[in-house]
N, C-alpha and C. Protein backbone atom coordinates (compact mmCIF):
# COMPACT_ATOMS: atom_id res chain seq x y z
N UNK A 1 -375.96 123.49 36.39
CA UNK A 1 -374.55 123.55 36.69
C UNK A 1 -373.88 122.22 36.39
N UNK A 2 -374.79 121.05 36.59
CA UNK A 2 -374.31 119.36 36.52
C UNK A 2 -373.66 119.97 34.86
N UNK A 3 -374.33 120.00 34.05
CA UNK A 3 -374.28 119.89 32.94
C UNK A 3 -372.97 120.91 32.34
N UNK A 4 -373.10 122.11 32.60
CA UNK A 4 -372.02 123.12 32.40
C UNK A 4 -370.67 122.18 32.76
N UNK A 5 -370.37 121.82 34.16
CA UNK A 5 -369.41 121.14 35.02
C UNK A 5 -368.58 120.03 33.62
N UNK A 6 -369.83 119.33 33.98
CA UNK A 6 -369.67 117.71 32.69
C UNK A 6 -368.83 118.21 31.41
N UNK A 7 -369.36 119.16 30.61
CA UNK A 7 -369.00 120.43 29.16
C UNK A 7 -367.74 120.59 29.46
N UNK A 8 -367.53 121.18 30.54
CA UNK A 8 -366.20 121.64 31.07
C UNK A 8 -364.93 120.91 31.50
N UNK A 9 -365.36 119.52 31.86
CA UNK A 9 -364.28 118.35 32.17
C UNK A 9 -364.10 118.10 31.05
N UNK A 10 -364.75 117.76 29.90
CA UNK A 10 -365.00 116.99 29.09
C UNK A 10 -363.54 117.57 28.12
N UNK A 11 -363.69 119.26 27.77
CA UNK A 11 -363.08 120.12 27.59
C UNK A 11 -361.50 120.21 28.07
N UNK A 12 -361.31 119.72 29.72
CA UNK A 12 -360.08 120.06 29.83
C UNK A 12 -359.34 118.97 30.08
N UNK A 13 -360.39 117.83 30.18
CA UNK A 13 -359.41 116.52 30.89
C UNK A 13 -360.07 116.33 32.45
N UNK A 14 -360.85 115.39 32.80
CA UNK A 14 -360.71 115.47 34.04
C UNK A 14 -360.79 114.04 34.53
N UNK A 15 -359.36 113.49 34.51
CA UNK A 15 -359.07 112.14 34.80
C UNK A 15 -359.87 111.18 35.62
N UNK A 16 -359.97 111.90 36.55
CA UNK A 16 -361.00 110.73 37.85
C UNK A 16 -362.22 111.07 36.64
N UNK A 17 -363.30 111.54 36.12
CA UNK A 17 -364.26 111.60 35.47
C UNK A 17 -363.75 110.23 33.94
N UNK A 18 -362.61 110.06 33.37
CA UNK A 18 -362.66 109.29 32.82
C UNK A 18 -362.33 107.56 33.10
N UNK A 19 -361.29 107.40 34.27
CA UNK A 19 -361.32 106.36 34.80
C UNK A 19 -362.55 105.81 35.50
N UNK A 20 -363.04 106.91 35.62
CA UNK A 20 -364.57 106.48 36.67
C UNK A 20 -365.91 105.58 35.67
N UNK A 21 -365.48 106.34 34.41
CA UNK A 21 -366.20 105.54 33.46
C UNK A 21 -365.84 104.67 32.46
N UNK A 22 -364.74 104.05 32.49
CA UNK A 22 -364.11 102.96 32.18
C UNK A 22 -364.21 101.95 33.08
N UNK A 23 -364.02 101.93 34.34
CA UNK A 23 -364.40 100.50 35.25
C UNK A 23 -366.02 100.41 35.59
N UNK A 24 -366.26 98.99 35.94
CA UNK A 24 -367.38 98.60 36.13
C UNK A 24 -367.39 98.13 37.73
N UNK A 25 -368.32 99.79 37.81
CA UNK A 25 -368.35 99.60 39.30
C UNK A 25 -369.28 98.29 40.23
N UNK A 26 -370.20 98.00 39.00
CA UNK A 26 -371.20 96.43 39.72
C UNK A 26 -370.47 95.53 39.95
N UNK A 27 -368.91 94.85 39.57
CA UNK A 27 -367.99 93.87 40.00
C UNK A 27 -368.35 94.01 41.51
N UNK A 28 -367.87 95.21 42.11
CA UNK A 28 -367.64 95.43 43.36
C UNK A 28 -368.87 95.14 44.09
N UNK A 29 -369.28 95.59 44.02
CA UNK A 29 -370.62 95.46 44.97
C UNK A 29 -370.64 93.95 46.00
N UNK A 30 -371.25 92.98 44.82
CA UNK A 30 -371.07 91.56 45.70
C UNK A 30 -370.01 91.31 47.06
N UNK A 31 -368.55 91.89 46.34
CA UNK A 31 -367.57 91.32 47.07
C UNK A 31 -367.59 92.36 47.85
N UNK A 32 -368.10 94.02 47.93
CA UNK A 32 -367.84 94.56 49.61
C UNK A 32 -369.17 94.57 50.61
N UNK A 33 -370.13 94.16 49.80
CA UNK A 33 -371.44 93.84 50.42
C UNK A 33 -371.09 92.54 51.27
N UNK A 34 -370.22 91.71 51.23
CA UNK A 34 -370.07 90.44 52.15
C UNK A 34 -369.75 90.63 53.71
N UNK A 35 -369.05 92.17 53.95
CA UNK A 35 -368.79 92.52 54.96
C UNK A 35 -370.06 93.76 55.69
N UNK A 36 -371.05 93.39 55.13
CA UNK A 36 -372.09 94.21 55.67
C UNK A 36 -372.71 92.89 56.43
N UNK A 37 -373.56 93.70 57.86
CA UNK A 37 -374.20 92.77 58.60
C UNK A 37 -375.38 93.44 58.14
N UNK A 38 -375.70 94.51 58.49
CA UNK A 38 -377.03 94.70 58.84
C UNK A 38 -378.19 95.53 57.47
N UNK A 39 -378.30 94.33 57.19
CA UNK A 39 -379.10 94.32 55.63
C UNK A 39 -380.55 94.23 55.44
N UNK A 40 -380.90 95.02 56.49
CA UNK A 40 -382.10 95.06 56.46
C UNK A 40 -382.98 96.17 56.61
N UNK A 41 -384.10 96.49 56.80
CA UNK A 41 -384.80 98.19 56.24
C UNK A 41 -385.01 98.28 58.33
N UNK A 42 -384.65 97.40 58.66
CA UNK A 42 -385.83 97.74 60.33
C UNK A 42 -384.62 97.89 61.55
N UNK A 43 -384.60 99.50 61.47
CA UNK A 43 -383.72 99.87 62.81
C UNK A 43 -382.43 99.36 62.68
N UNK A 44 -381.90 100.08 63.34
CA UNK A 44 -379.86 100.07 63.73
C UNK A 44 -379.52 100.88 62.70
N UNK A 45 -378.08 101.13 62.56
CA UNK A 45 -377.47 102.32 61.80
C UNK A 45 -377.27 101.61 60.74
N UNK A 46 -377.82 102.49 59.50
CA UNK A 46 -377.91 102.11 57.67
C UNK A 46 -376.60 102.03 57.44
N UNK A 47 -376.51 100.77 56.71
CA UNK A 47 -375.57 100.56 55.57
C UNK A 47 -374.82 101.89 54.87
N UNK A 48 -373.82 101.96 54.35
CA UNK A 48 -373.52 103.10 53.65
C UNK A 48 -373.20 102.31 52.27
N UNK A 49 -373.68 103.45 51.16
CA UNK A 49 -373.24 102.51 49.56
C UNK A 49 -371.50 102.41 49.90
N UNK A 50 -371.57 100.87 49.55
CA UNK A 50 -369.94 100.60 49.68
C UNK A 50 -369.57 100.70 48.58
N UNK A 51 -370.30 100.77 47.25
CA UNK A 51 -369.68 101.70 46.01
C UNK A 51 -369.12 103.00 46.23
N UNK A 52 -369.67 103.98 47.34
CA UNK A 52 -369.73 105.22 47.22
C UNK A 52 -367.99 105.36 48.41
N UNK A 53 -368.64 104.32 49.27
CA UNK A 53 -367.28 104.23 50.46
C UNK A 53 -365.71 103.57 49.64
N UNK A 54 -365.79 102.82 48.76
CA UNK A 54 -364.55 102.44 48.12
C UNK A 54 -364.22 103.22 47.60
N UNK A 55 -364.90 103.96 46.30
CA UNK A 55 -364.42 104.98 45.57
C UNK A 55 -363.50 106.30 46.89
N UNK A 56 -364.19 106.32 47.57
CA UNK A 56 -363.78 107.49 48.77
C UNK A 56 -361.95 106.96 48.77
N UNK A 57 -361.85 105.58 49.22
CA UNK A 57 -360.77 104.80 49.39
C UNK A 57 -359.87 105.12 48.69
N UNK A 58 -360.11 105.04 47.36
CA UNK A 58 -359.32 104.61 45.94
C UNK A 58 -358.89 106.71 46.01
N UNK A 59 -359.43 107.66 46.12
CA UNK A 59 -359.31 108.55 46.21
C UNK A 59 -358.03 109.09 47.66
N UNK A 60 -357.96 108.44 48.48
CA UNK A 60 -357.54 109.10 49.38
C UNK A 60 -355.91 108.38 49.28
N UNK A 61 -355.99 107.01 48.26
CA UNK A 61 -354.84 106.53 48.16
C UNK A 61 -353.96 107.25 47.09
N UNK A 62 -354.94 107.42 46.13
CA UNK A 62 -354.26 108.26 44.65
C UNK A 62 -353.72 109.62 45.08
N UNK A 63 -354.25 110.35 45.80
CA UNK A 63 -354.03 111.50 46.20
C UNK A 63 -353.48 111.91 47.81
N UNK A 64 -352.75 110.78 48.49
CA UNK A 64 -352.43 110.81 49.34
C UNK A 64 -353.11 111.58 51.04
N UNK A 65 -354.18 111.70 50.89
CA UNK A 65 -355.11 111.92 51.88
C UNK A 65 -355.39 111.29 52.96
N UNK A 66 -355.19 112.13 53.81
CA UNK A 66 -356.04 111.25 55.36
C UNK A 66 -357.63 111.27 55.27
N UNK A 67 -358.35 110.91 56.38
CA UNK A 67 -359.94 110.46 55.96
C UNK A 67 -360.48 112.29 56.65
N UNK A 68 -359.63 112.99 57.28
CA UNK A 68 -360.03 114.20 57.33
C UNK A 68 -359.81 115.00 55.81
N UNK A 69 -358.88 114.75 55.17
CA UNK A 69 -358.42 115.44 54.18
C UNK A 69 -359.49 115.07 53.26
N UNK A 70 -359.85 114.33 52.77
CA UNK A 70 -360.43 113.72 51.82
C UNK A 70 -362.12 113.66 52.48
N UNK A 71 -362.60 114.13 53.34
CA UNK A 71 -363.87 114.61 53.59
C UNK A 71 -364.07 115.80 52.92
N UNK A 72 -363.05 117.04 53.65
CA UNK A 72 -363.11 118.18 52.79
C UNK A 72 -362.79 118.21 51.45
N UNK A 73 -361.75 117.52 50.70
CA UNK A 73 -361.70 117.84 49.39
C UNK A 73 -362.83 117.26 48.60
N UNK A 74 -363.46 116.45 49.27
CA UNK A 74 -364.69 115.67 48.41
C UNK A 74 -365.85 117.15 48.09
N UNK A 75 -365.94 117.84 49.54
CA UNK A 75 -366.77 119.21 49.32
C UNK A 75 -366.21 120.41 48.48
N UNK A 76 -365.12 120.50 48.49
CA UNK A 76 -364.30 121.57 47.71
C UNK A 76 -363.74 120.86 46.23
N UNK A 77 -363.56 120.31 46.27
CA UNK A 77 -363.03 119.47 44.52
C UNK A 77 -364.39 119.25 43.88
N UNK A 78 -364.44 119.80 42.85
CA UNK A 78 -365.56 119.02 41.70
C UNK A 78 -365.39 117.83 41.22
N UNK A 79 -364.38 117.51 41.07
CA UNK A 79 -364.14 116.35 40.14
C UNK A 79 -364.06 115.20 41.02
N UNK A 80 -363.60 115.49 42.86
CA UNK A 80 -363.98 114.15 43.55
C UNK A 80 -365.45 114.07 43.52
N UNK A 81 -366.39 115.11 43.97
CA UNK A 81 -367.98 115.00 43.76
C UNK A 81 -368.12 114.48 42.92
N UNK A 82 -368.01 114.53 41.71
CA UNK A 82 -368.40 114.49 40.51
C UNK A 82 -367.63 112.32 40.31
N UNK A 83 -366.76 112.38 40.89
CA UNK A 83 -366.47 110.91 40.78
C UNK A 83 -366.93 110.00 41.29
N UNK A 84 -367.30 110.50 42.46
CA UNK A 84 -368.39 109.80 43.57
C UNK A 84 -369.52 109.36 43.33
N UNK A 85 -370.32 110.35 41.92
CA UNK A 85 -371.43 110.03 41.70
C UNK A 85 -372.49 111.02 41.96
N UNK A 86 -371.68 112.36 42.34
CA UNK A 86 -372.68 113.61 42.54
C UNK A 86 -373.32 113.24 43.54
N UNK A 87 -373.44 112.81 44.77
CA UNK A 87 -374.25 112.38 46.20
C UNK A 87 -374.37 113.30 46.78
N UNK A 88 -375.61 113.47 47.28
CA UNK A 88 -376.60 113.91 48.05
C UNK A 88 -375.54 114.63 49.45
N UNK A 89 -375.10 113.47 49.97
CA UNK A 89 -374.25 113.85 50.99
C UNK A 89 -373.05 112.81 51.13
N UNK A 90 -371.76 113.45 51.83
CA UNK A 90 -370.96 112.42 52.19
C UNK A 90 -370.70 111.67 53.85
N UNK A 91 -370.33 110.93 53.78
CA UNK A 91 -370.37 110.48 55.50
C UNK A 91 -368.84 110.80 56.03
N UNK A 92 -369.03 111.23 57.11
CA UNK A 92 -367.75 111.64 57.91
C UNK A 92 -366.37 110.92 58.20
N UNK A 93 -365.76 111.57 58.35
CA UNK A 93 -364.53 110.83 58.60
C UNK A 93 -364.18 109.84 59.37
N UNK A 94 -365.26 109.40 60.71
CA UNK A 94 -364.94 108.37 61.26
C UNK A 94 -365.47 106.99 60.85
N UNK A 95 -366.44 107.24 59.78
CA UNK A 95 -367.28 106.51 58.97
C UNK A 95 -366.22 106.15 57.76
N UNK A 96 -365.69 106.97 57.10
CA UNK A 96 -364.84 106.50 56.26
C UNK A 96 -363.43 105.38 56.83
N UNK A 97 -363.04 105.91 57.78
CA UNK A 97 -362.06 105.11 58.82
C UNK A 97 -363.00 103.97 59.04
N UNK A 98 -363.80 103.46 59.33
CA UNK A 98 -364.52 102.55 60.06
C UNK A 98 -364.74 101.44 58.87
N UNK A 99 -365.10 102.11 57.76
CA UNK A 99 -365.17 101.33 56.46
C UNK A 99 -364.09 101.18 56.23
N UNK A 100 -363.30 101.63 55.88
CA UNK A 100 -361.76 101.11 55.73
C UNK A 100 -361.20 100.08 56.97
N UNK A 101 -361.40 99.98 57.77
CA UNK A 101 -361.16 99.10 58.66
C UNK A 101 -361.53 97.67 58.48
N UNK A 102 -363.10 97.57 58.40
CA UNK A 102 -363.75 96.63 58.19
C UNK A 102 -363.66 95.97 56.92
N UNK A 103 -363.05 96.76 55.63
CA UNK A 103 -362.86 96.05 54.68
C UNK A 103 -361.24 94.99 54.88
N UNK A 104 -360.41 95.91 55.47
CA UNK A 104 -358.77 94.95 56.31
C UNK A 104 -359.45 94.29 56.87
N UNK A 105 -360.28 94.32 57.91
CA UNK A 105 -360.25 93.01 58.66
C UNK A 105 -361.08 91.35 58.55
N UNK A 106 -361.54 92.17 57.37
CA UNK A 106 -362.78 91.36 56.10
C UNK A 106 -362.00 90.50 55.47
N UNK A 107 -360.51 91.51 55.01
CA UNK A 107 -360.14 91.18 53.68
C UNK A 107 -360.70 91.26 52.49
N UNK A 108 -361.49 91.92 52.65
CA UNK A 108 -362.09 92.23 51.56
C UNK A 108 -361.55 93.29 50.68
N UNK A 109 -360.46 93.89 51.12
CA UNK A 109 -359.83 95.04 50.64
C UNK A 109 -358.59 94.47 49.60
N UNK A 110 -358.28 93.41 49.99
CA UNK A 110 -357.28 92.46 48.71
C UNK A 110 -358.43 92.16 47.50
N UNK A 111 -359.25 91.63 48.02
CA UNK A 111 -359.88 91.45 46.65
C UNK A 111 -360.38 92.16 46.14
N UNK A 112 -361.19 93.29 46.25
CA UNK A 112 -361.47 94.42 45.42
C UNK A 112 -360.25 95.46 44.61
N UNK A 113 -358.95 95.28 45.37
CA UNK A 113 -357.81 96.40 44.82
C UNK A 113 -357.50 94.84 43.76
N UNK A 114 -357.61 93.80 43.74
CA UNK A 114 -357.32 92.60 43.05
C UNK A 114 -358.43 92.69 41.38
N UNK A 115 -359.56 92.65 41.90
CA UNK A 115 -360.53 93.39 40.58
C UNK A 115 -360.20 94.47 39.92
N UNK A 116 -360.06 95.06 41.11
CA UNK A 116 -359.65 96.93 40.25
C UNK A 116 -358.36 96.98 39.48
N UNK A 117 -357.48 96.12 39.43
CA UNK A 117 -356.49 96.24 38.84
C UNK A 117 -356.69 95.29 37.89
N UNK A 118 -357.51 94.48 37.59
CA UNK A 118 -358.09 93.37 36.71
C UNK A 118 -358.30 94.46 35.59
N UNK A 119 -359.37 95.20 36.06
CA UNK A 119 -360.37 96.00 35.22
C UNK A 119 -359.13 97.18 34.94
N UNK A 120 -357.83 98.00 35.59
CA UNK A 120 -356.92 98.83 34.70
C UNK A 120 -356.07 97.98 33.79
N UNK A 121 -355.87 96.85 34.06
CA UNK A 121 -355.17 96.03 33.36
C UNK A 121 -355.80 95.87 31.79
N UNK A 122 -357.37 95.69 32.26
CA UNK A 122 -357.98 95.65 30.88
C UNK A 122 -357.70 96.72 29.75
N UNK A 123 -357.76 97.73 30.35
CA UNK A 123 -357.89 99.33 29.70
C UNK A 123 -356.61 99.83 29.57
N UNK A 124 -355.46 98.82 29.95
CA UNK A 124 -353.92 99.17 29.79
C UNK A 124 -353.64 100.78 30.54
N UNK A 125 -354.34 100.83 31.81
CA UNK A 125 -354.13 101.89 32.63
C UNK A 125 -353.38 101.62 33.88
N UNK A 126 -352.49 102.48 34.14
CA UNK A 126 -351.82 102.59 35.39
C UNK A 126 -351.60 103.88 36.24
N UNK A 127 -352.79 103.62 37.37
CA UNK A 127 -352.42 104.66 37.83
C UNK A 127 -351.66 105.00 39.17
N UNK A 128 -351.35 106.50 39.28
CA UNK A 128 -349.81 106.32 40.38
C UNK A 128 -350.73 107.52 41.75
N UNK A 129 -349.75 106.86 42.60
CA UNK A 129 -350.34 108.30 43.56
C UNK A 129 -349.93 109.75 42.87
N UNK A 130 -350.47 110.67 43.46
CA UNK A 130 -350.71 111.67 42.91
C UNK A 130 -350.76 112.79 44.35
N UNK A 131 -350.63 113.99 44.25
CA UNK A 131 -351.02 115.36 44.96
C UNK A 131 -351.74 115.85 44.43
N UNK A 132 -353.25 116.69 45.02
CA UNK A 132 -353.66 117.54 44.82
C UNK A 132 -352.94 118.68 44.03
C-alpha cells in the first residue's frame, strides 16, 4: 500500500510529501535535542523523536489545528502520515502540547522556525496557513 500511496501522490501533487523532501531534517535535530534531559536508555519516560514532534508542530500551524485536531488528522490524512515519516505510532495530545511548550520555554522554537525558513528561503518557497 506504502508504495501504491507514494505512485499516487506523486501523480496528483501532494505538497507536504514534496516540501518534506526538500528540507533537511538533520539541521534540526542538534538544536531541539538541547531541550531534552533525559538521554539516556535506563528508566523514566523516553524521549520522543523531536524530528517526528516538530514536524507534528509545523503541521498544526499550516493547517490551523489544535493538538486534538491534529492527533486525529495525523490517523485519518495520508499525506500527514506519510509526512511524518510513516511511524509506527503517534503520541497524544498532551505530549504534543508538552513538546510544544518546552520548545517556548527553551526557546528553542525561534531557532528552529529561524532554520526552517533558512532552508524555504533556499528553495524560494513560501508557505501560508492553510485548511484542511
Amino acid at each position: 500500500m506504502n508504495q501504491a500511496y507514494l505512485n499516487c501522490c506523486s501523480k496528483i501533487g501532494d505538497c507536504l510529501s514534496e516540501v518534506g523532501k526538500l528540507i533537511d531534517w538533520s539541521y534540526f535535530r542538534p538544536i531541539l535535542e538541547t531541550m531534552c534531559s533525559n538521554q539516556s536508555s535506563k528508566g523514566g519516560h523516553p524521549n520522543v523523536d523531536v524530528i517526528l514532534m516538530f514536524k507534528i508542530q509545523l503541521l498544526e500551524v499550516w493547517y490551523n489545528l489544535s493538538d486534538i485536531a491534529v492527533e486525529r488528522e495525523i490517523y485519518d490524512c495520508l499525506s500527514f502520515w506519510h509526512f511524518l515519516g510513516c511511524p509506527d505510532s503517534i503520541h497524544d495530545n498532551s505530549t504534543i502540547w508538552l513538546f510544544r511548550e518546552r520548545m517556548s520555554k527553551t526557546r528553542v522554537d525561534k531557532l528552529v522556525r529561524a532554520e526552517f525558513q533558512r532552508q524555504l528561503d533556499l528553495h524560494n518557497l513560501k508557505i501560508e496557513k492553510g485548511m484542511i
